[in-house]
Protein backbone atom coordinates (compact mmCIF):
# COMPACT_ATOMS: atom_id res chain seq x y z
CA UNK A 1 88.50 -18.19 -5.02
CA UNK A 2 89.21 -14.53 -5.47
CA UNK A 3 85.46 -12.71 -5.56
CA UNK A 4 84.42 -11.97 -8.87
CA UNK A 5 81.88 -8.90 -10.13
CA UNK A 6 78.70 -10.97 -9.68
CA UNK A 7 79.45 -12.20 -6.23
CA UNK A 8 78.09 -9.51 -3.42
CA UNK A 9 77.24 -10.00 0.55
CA UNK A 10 76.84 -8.04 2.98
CA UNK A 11 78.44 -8.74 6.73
CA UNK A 12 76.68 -7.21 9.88
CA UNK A 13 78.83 -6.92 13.05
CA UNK A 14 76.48 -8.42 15.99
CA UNK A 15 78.66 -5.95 18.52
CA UNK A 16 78.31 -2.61 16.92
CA UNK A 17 75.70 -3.37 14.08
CA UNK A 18 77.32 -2.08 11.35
CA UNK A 19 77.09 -3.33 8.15
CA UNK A 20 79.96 -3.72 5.53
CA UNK A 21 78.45 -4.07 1.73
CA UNK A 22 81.28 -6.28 -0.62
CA UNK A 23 80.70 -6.92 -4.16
CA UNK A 24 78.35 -5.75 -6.81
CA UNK A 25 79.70 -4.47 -10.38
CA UNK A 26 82.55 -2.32 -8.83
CA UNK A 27 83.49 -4.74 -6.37
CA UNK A 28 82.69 -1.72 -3.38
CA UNK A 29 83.48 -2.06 0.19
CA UNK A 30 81.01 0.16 1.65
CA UNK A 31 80.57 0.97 5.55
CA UNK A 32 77.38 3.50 6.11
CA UNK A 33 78.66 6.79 8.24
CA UNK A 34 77.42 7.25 11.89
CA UNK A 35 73.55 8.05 11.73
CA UNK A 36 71.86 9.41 15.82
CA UNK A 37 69.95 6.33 17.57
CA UNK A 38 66.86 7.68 15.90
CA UNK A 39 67.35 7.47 12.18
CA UNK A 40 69.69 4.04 12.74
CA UNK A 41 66.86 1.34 12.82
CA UNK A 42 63.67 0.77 10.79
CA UNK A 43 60.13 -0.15 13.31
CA UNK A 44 59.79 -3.88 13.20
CA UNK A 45 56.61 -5.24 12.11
CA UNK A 46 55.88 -8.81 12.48
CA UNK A 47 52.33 -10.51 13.01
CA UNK A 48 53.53 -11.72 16.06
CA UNK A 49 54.92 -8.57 17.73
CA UNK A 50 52.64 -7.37 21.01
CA UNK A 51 50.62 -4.34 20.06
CA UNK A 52 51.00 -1.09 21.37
CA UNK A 53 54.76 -1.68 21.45
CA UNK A 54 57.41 -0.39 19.27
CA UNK A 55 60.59 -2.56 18.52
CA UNK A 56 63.92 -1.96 16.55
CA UNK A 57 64.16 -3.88 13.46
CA UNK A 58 67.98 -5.07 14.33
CA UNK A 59 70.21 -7.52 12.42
CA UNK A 60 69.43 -11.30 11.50
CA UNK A 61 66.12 -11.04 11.48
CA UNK A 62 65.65 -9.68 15.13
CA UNK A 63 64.64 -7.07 17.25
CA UNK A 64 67.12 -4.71 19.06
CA UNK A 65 66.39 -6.77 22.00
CA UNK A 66 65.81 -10.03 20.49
CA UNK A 67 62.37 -11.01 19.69
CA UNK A 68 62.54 -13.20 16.06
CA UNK A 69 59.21 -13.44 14.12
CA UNK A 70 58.98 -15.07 11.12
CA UNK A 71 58.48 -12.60 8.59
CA UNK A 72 59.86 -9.90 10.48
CA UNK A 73 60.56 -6.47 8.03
CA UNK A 74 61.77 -3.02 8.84
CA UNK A 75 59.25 -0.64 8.35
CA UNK A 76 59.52 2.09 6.29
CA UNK A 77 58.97 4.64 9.15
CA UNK A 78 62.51 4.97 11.74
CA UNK A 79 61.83 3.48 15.13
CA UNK A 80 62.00 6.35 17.46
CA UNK A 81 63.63 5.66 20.79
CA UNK A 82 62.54 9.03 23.07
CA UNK A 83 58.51 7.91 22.22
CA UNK A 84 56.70 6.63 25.07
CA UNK A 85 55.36 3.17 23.07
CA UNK A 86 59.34 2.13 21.91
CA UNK A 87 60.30 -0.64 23.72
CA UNK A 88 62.79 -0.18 27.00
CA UNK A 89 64.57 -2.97 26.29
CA UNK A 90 65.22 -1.98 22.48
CA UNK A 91 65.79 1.39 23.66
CA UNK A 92 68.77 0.31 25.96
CA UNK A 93 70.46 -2.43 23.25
CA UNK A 94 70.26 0.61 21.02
CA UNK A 95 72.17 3.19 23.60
CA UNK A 96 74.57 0.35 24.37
CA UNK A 97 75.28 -0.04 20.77
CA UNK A 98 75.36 4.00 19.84
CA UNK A 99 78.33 4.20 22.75
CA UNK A 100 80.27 1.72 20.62
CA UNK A 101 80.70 3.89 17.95
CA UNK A 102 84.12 5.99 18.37
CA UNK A 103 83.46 9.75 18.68
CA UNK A 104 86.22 9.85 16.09
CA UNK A 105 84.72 8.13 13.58
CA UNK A 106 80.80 9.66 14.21
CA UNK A 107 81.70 12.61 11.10
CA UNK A 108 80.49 12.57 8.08
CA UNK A 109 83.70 11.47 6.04
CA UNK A 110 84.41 8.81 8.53
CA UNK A 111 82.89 5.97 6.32
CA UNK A 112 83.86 5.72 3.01
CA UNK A 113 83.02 3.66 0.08
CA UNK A 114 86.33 1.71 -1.47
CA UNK A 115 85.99 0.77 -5.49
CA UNK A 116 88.07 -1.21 -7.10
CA UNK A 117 88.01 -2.70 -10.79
CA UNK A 118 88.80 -6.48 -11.44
């Protein structure tokens, strides 16, 4: 069925991260622009998440390197990679996936929204 105006998803690439946003009331294909390591992912906070150390909220419901907690958010605070408390292992899933990104397409018109009516 073709998609209609009240139909919207969002698809996550699980190699690069990236997020493609279809749908909505214009039917917009939407990629978010290249954004530095340290303003890319949100702190994870989960009850279950050791204290002391700070994860990357990643995609489906995981951390950059793959802790799942039920009831896992972002936080509304950027996890910061250089701080002493982020998590190695977060910090080098998050370098792996920042060297995917082509240096041609890390300006700020290299994403662009696409509208189109129905």
């Amino acid at each position: 069925m073709p998609p209609t105006a009240w139909e919207e998803g969002i698809w996550s690439c699980s190699w690069c991260h990236a997020a493609t946003h279809v749908g909505g009331e214009w039917f917009e294909i939407s990629r978010p622009p290249y954004l530095p390591m340290g303003m890319r992912w949100g702190k994870a906070v989960a009850d279950g998440l050791p204290a002391g150390i700070s994860h990357a909220f990643g995609i489906f419901d995981k951390t950059l390197c793959g802790i799942q907690e039920a009831g896992m958010l972002p936080s509304d605070h950027w996890w910061l990679p250089e701080r002493k408390d982020a998590c190695g292992d977060c910090r080098e899933a998050a370098g792996v996936i920042d060297d995917r990104w082509p240096r041609a397409m890390r300006g700020e018109d290299a994403r662009v929204s696409v509208a189109r009516g129905l």
